[in-house]
C-alpha atoms as a PDB file:
ATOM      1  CA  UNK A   1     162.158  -0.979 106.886  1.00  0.00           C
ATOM      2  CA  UNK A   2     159.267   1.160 106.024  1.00  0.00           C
ATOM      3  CA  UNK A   3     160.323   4.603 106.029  1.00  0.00           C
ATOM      4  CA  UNK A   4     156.512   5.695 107.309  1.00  0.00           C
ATOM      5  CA  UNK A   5     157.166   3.780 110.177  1.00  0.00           C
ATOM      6  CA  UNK A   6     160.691   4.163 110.747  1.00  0.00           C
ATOM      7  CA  UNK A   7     160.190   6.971 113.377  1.00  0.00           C
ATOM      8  CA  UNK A   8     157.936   5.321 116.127  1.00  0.00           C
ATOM      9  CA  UNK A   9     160.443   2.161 115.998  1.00  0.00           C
ATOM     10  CA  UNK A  10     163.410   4.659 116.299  1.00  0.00           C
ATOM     11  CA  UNK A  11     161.672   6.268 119.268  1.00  0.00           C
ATOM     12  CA  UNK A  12     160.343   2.708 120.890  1.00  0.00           C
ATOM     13  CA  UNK A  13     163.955   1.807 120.450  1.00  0.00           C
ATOM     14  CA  UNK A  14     165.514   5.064 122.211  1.00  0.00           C
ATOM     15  CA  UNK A  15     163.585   4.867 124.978  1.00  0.00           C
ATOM     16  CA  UNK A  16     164.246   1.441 125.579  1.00  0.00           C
ATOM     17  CA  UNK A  17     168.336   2.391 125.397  1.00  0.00           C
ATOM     18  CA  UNK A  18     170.312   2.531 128.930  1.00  0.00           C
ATOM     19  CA  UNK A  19     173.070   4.040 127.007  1.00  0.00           C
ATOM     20  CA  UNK A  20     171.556   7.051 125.443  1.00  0.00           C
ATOM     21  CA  UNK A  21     172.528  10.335 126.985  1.00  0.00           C
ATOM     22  CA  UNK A  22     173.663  11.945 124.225  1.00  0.00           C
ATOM     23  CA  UNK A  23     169.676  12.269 123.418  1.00  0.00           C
ATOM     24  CA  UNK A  24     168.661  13.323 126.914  1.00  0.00           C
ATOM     25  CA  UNK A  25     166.380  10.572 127.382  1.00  0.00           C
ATOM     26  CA  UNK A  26     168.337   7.806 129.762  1.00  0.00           C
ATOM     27  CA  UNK A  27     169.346   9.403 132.108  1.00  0.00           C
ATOM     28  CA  UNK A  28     169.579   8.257 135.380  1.00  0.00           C
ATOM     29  CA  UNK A  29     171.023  10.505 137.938  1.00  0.00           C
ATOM     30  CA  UNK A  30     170.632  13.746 140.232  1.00  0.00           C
ATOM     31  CA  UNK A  31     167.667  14.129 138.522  1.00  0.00           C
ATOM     32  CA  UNK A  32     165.834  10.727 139.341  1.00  0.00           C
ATOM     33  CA  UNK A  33     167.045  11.129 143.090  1.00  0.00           C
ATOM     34  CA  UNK A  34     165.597  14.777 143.723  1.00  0.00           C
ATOM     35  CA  UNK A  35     169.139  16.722 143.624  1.00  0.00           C
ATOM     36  CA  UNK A  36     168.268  19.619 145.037  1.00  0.00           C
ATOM     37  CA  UNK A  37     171.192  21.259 142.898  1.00  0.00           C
ATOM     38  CA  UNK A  38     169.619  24.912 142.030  1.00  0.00           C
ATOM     39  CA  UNK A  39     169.002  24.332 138.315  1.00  0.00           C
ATOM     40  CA  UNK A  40     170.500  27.008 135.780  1.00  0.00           C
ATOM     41  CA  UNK A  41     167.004  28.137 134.520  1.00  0.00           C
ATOM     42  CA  UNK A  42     164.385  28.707 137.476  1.00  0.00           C
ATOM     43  CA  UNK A  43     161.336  26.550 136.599  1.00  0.00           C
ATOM     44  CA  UNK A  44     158.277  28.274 135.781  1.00  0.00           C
ATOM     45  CA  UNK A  45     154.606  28.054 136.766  1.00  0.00           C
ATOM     46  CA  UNK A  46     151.366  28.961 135.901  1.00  0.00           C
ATOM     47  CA  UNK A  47     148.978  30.667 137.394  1.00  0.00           C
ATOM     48  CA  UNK A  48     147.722  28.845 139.752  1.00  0.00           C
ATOM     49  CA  UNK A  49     151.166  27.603 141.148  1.00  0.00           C
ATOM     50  CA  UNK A  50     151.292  24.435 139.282  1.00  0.00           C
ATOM     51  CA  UNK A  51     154.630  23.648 137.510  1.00  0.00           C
ATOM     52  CA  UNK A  52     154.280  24.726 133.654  1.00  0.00           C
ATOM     53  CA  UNK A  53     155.283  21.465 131.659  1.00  0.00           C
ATOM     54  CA  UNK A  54     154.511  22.700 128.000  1.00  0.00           C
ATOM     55  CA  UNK A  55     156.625  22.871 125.190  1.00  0.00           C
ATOM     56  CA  UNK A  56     158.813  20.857 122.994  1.00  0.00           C
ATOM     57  CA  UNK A  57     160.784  18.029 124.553  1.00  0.00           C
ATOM     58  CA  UNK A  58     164.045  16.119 123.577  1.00  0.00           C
ATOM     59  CA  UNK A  59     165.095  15.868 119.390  1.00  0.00           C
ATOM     60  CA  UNK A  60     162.700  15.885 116.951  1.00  0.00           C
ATOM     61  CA  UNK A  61     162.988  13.509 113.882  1.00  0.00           C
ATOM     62  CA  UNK A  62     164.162  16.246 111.894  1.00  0.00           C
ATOM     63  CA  UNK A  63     166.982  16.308 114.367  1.00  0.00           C
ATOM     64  CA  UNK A  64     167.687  12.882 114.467  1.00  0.00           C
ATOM     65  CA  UNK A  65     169.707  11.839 111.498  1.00  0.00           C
ATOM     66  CA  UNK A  66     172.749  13.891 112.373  1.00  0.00           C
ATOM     67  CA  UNK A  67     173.264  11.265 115.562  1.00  0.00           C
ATOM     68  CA  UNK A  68     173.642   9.060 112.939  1.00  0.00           C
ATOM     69  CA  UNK A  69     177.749   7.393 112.927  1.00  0.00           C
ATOM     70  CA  UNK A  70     178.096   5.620 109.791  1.00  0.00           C
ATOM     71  CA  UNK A  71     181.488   4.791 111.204  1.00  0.00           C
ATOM     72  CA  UNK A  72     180.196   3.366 114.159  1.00  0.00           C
ATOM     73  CA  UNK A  73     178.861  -0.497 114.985  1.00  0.00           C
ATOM     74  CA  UNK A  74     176.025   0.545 116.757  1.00  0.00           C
ATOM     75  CA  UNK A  75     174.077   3.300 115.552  1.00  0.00           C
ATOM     76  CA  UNK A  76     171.756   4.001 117.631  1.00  0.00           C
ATOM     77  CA  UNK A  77     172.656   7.081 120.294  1.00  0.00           C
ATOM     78  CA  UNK A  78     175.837   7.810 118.696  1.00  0.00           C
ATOM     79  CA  UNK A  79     177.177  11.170 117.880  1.00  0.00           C
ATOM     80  CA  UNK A  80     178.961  12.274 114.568  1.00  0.00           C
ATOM     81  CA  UNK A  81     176.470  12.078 112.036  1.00  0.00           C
ATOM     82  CA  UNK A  82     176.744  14.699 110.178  1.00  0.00           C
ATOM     83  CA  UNK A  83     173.573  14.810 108.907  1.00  0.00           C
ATOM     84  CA  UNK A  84     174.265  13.296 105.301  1.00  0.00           C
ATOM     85  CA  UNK A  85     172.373  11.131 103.273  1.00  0.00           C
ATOM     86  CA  UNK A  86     174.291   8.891 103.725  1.00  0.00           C
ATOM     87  CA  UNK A  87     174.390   8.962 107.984  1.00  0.00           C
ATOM     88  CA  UNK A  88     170.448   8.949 107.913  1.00  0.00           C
ATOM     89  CA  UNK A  89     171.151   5.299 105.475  1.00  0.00           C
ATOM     90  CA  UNK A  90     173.312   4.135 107.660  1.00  0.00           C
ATOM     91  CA  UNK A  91     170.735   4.141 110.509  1.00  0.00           C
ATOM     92  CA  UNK A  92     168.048   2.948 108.945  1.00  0.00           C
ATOM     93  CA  UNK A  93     170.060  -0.092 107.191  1.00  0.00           C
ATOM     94  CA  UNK A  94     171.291  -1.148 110.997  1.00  0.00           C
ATOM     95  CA  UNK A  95     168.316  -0.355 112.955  1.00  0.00           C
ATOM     96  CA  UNK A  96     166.380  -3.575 113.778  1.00  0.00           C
ATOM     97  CA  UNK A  97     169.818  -5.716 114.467  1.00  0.00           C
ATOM     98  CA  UNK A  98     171.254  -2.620 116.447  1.00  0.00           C
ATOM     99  CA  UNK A  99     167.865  -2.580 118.175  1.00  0.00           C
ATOM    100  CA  UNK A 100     167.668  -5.797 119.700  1.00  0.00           C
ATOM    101  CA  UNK A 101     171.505  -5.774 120.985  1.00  0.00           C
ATOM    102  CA  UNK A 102     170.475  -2.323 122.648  1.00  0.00           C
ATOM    103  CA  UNK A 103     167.178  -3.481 124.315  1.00  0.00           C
ATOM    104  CA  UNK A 104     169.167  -7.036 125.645  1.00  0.00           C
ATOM    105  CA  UNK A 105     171.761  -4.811 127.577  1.00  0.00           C
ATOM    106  CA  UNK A 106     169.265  -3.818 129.874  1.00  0.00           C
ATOM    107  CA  UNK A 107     169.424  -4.425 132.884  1.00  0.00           C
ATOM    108  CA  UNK A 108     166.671  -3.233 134.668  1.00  0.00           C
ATOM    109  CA  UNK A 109     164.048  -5.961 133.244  1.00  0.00           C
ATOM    110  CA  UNK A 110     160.140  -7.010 134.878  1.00  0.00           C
ATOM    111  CA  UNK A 111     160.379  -9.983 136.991  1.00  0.00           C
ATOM    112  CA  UNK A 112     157.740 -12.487 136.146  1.00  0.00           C
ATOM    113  CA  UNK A 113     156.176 -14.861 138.224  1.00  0.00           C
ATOM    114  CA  UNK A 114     157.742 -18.418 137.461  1.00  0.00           C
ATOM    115  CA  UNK A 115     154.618 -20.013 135.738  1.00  0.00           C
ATOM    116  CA  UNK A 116     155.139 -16.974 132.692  1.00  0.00           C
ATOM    117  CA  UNK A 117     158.561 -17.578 131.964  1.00  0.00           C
ATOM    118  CA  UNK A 118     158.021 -20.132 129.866  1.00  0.00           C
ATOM    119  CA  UNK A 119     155.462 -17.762 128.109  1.00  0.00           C
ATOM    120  CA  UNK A 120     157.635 -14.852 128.197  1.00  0.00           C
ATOM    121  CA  UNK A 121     160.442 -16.541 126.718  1.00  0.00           C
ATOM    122  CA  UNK A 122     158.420 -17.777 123.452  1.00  0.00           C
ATOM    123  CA  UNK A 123     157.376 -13.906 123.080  1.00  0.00           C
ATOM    124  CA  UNK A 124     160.481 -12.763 122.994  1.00  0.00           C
ATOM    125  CA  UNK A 125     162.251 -15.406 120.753  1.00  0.00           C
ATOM    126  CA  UNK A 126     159.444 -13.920 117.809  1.00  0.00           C
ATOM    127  CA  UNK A 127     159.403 -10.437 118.812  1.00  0.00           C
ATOM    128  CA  UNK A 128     160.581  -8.726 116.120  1.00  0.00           C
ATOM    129  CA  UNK A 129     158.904 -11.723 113.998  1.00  0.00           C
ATOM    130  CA  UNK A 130     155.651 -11.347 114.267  1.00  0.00           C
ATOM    131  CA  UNK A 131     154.044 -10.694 118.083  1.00  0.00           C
ATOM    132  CA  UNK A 132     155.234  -7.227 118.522  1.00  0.00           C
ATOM    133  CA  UNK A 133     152.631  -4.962 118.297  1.00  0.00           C
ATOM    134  CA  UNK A 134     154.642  -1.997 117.051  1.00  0.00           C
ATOM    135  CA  UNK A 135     155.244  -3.787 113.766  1.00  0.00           C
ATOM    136  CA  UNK A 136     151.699  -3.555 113.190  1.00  0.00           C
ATOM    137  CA  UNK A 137     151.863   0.559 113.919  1.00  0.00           C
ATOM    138  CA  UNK A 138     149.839  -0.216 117.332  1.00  0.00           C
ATOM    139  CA  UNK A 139     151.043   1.774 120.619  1.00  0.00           C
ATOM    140  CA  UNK A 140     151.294   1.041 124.305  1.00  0.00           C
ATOM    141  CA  UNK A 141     151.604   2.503 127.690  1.00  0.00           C
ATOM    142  CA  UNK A 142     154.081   3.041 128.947  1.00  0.00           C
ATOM    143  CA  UNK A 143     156.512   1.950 125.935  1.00  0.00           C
ATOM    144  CA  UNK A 144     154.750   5.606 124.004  1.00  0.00           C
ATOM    145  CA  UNK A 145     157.517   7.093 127.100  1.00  0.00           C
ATOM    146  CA  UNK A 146     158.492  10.766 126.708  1.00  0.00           C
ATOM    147  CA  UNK A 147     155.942  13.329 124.827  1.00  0.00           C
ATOM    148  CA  UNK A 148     157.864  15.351 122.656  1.00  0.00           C
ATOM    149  CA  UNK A 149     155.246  18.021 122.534  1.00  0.00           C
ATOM    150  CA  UNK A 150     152.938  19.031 125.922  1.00  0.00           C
ATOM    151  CA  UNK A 151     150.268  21.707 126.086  1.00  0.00           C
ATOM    152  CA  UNK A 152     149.372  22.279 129.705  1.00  0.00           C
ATOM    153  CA  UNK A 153     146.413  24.094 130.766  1.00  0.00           C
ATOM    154  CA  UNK A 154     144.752  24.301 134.412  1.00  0.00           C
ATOM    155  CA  UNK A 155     142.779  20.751 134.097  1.00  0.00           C
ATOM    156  CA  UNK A 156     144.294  19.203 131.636  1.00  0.00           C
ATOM    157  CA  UNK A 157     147.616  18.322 129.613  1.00  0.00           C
ATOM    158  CA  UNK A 158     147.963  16.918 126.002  1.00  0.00           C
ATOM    159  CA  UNK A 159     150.908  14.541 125.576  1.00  0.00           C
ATOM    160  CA  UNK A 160     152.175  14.963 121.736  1.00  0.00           C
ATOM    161  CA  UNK A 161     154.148  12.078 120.405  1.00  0.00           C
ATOM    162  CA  UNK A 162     155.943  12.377 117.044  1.00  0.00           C
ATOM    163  CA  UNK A 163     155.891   8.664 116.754  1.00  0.00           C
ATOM    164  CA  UNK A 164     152.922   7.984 114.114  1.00  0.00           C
ATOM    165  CA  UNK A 165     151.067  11.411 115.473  1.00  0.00           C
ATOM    166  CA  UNK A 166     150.000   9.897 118.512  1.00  0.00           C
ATOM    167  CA  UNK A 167     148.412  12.218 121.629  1.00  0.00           C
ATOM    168  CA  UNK A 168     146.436  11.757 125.222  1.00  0.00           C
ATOM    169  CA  UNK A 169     144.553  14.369 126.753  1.00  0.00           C
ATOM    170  CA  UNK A 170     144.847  13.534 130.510  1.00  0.00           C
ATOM    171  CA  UNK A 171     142.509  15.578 133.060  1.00  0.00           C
ATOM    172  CA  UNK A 172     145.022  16.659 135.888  1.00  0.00           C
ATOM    173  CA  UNK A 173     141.921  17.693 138.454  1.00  0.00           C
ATOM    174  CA  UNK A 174     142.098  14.031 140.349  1.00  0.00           C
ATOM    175  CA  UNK A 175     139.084  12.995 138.803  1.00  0.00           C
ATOM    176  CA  UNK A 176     137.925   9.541 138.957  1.00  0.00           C
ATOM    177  CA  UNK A 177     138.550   7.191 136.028  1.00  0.00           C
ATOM    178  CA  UNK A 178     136.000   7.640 133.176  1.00  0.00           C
ATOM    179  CA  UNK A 179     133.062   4.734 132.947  1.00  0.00           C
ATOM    180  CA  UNK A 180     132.905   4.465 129.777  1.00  0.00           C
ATOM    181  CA  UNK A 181     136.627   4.368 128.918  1.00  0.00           C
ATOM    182  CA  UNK A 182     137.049   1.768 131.213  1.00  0.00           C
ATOM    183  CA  UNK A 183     134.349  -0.659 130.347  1.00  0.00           C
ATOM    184  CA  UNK A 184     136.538  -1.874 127.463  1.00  0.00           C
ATOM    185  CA  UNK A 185     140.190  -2.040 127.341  1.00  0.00           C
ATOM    186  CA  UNK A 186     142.041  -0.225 125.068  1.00  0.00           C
ATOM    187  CA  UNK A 187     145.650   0.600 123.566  1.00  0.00           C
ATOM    188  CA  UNK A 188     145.823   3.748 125.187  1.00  0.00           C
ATOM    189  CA  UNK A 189     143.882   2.527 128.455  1.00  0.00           C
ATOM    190  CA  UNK A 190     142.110   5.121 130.455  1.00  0.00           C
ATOM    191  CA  UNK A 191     144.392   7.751 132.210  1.00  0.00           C
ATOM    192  CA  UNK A 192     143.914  10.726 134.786  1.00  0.00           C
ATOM    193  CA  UNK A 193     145.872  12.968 136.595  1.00  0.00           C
ATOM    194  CA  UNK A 194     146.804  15.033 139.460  1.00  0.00           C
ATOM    195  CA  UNK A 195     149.311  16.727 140.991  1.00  0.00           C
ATOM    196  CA  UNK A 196     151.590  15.462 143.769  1.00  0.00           C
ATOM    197  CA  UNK A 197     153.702  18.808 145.237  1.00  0.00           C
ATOM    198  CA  UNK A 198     155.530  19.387 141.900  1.00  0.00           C
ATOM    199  CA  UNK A 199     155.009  16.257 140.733  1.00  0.00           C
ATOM    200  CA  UNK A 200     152.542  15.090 138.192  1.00  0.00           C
ATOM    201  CA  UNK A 201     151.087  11.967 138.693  1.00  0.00           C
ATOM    202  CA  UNK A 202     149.272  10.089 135.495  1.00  0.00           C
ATOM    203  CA  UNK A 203     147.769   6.828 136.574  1.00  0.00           C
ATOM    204  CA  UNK A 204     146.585   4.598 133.410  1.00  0.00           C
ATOM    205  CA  UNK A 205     144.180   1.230 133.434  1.00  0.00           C
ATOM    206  CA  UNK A 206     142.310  -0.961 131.184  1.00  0.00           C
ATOM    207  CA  UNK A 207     144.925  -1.551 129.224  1.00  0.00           C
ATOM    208  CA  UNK A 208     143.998  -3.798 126.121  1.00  0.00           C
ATOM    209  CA  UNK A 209     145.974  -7.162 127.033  1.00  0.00           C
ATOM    210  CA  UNK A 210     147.681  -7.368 123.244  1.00  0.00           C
ATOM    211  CA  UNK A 211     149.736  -4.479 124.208  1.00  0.00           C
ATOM    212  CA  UNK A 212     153.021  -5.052 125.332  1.00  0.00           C
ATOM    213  CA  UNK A 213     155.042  -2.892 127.992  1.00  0.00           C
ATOM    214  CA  UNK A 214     158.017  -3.031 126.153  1.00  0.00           C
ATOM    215  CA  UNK A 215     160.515  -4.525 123.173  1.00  0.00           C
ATOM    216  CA  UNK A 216     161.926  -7.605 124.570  1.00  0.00           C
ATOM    217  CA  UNK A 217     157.758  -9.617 124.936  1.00  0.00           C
ATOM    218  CA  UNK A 218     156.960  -8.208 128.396  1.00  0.00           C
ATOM    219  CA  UNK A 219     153.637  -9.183 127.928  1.00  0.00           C
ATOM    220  CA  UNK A 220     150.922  -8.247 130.795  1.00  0.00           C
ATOM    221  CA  UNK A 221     147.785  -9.286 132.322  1.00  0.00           C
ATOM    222  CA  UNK A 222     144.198  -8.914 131.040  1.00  0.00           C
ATOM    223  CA  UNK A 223     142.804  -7.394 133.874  1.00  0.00           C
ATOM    224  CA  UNK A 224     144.711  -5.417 137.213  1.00  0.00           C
ATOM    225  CA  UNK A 225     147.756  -3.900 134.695  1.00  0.00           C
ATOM    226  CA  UNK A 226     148.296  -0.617 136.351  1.00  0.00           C
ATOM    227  CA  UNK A 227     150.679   1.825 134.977  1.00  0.00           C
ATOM    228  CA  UNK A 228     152.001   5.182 137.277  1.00  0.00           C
ATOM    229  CA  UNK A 229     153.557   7.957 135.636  1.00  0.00           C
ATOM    230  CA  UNK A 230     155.081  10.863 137.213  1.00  0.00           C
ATOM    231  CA  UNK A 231     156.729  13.967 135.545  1.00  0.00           C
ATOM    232  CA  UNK A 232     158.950  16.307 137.155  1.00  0.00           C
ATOM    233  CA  UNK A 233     160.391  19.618 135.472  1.00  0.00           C
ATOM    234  CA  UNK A 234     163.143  21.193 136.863  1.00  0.00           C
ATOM    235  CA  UNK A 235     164.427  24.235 135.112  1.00  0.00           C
ATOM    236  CA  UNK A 236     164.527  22.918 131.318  1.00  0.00           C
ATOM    237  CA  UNK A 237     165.081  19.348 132.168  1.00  0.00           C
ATOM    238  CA  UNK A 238     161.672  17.033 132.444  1.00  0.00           C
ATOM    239  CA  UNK A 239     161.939  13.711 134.286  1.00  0.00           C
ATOM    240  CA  UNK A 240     160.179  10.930 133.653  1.00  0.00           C
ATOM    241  CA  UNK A 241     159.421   7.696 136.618  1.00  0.00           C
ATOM    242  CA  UNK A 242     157.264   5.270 134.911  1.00  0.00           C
ATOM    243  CA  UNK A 243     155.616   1.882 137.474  1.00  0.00           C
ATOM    244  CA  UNK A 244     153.934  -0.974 136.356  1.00  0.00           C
ATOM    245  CA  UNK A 245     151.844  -3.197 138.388  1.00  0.00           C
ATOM    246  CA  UNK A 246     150.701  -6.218 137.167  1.00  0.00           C
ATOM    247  CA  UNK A 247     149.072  -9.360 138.618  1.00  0.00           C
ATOM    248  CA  UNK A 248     152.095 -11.393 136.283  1.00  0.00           C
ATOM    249  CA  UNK A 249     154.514 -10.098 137.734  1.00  0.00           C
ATOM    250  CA  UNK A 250     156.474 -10.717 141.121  1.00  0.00           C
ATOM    251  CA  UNK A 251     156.984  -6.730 142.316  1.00  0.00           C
ATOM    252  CA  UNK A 252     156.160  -4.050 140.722  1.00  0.00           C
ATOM    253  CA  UNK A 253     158.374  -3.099 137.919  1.00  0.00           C
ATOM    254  CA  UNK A 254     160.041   0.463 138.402  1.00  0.00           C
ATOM    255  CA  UNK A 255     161.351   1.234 134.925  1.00  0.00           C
ATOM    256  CA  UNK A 256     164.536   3.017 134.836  1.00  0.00           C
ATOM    257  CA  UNK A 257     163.735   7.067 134.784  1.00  0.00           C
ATOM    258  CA  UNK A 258     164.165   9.122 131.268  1.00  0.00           C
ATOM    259  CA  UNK A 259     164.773  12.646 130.526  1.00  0.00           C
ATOM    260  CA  UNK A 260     164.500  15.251 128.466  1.00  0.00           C
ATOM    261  CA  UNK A 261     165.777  18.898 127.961  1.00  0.00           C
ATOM    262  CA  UNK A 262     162.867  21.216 126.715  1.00  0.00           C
ATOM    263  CA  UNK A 263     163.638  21.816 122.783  1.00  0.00           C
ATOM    264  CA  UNK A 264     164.311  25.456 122.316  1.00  0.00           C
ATOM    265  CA  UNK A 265     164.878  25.401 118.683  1.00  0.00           C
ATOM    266  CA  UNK A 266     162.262  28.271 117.423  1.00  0.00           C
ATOM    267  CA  UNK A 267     161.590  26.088 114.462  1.00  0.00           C
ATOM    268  CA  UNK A 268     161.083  22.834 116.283  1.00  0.00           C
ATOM    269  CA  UNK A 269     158.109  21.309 114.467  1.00  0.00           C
ATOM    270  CA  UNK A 270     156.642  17.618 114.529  1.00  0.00           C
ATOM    271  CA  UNK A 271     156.618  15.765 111.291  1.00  0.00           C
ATOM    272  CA  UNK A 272     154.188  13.736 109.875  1.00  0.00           C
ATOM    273  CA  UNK A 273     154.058  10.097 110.052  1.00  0.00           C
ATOM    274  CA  UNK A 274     151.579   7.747 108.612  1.00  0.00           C
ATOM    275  CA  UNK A 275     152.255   4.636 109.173  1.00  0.00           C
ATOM    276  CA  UNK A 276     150.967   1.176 106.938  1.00  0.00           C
ATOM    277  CA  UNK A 277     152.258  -1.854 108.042  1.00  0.00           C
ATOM    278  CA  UNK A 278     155.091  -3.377 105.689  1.00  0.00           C
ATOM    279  CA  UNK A 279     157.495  -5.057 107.944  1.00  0.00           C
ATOM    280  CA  UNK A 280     155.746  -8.334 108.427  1.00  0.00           C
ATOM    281  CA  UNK A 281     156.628  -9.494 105.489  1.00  0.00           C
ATOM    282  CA  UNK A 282     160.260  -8.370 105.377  1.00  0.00           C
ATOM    283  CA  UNK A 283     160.803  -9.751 108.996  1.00  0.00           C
ATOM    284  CA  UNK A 284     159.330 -13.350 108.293  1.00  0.00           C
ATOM    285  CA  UNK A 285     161.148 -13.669 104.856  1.00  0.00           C
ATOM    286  CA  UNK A 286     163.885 -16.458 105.600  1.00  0.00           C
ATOM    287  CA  UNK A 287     166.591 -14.413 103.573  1.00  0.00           C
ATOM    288  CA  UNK A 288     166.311 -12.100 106.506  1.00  0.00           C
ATOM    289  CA  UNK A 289     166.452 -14.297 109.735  1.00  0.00           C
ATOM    290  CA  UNK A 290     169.465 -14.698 111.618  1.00  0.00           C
ATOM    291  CA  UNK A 291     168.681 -16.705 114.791  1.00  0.00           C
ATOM    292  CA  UNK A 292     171.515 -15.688 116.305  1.00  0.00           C
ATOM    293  CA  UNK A 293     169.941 -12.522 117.194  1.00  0.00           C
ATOM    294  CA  UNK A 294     167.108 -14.113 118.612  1.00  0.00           C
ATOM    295  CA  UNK A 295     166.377 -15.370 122.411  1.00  0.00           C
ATOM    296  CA  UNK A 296     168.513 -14.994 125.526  1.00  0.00           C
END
């Protein structure tokens, strides 16, 4: 695997995990119901009363490699690396097999109406092949999940994500959808804001239909895909309930909630990533296919 690119598949992967508290970003408790359990660190607020959600979020790359096991079979979400070259190896040598196991345990999947499954199923037998988007460095909402940098100011927030140096700048004043954004679909779609008690609420349409809304070829419609955000801090913990709505599917799909714990590290920075497409090739070579890891 491309080391450019390494990071925004390690993060598409993460957030994709059901087992992966150990990074803060699965889990699904208290938090996800509204414990009102007094948090340890009182939550603080701007100026005008709003809930301040800046700062740096969960691990940062830099971070990463010492979750590395090389002792383990699975590396992804594992502690005991210790940070060693040869921890950060071991992860990237296992990543795309150890990826596909991870996103299959899931449980909480889309439901398709029957006349897609047929469709779905092809996707997903060549996603890591050749359909997925992300092995062509493109994004999509909501698989981008969990910022790990936001800057927060009265009308607005910026959503930072270390994966390949991506970023949205979201008005939070409950204006209407922009015109011109939506006339033609896009990656990113067309997203605005506002606030819901403590709550923010991110609401994001035109979608372009190529992108994908997550690992396993959950594909979506070209016209009607809806996606519904909402971010909750409490204390230093930010919580994360992502909804799709989609004219494929059966219900709306209400993806399981992630979380983060804001990143005090005083030298937390975001690293670079620049990413140039090499893993076509290496996925479609024959030496590297093993169709056991393919399908349900």
């Amino acid at each position: 695997m491309k080391h450019h690119a390494f990071l925004s598949k390690m993060f598409a992967f993460l957030m994709c995990m059901p087992w992966y508290p150990t990074l803060a970003l699965a889990q699904r408790g208290s938090a996800a119901k509204g414990d009102s359990t007094k948090p340890a660190v009182a939550t603080p607020h701007l100026a005008n009363g709003q809930p301040d959600l800046s700062g740096y979020w969960g691990h940062l790359a830099y971070e990463m490699q010492k979750l590395a096991d090389p002792k383990a079979n699975i590396v992804g979400g594992l502690e005991g690396g210790d940070g060693s070259g040869q921890a950060f190896s071991w992860w990237i040598t296992h990543f795309e097999t150890d990826a596909q196991i991870g996103r299959r345990a899931q449980k909480n999947r889309p439901i398709y109406k029957p006349e897609y499954w047929d469709k779905i199923r092809e996707t997903d037998w060549n996603f890591s092949r050749k359909l997925d988007p992300s092995n062509q460095c493109l994004p999509g909402v909501p698989r981008l999940g969990m910022p790990q940098k936001i800057v927060q100011t009265p009308n607005e927030v910026v959503f930072i994500y270390e994966s390949l140096n991506r970023y949205r700048i979201i008005p939070t004043d409950n204006r209407p959808h922009n015109k011109i954004r939506t006339a033609i679909p896009t990656w990113f779609g067309d997203s605005t804001g506002h606030w819901e008690g403590d709550t923010l609420v991110v609401e994001t349409d035109s979608l372009i239909e190529q992108g994908w809304l997550g690992g396993t070829g959950y594909i979506h419609s070209e016209e009607g895909t809806k996606v519904t955000e909402r971010y909750r801090r409490v204390g230093n913990t930010l919580t994360l309930q992502s909804t799709v709505e989609d004219p494929m599917l059966l219900q709306p799909w209400q993806m399981d909630p992630v979380t983060a714990q804001l990143n005090a590290d005083p030298n937390a920075i975001l690293m670079e990533e620049i990413c140039e497409d090499r893993d076509s090739d290496l996925l479609l070579d024959p030496n590297n296919l093993d169709p056991t890891r393919q399908g349900h």
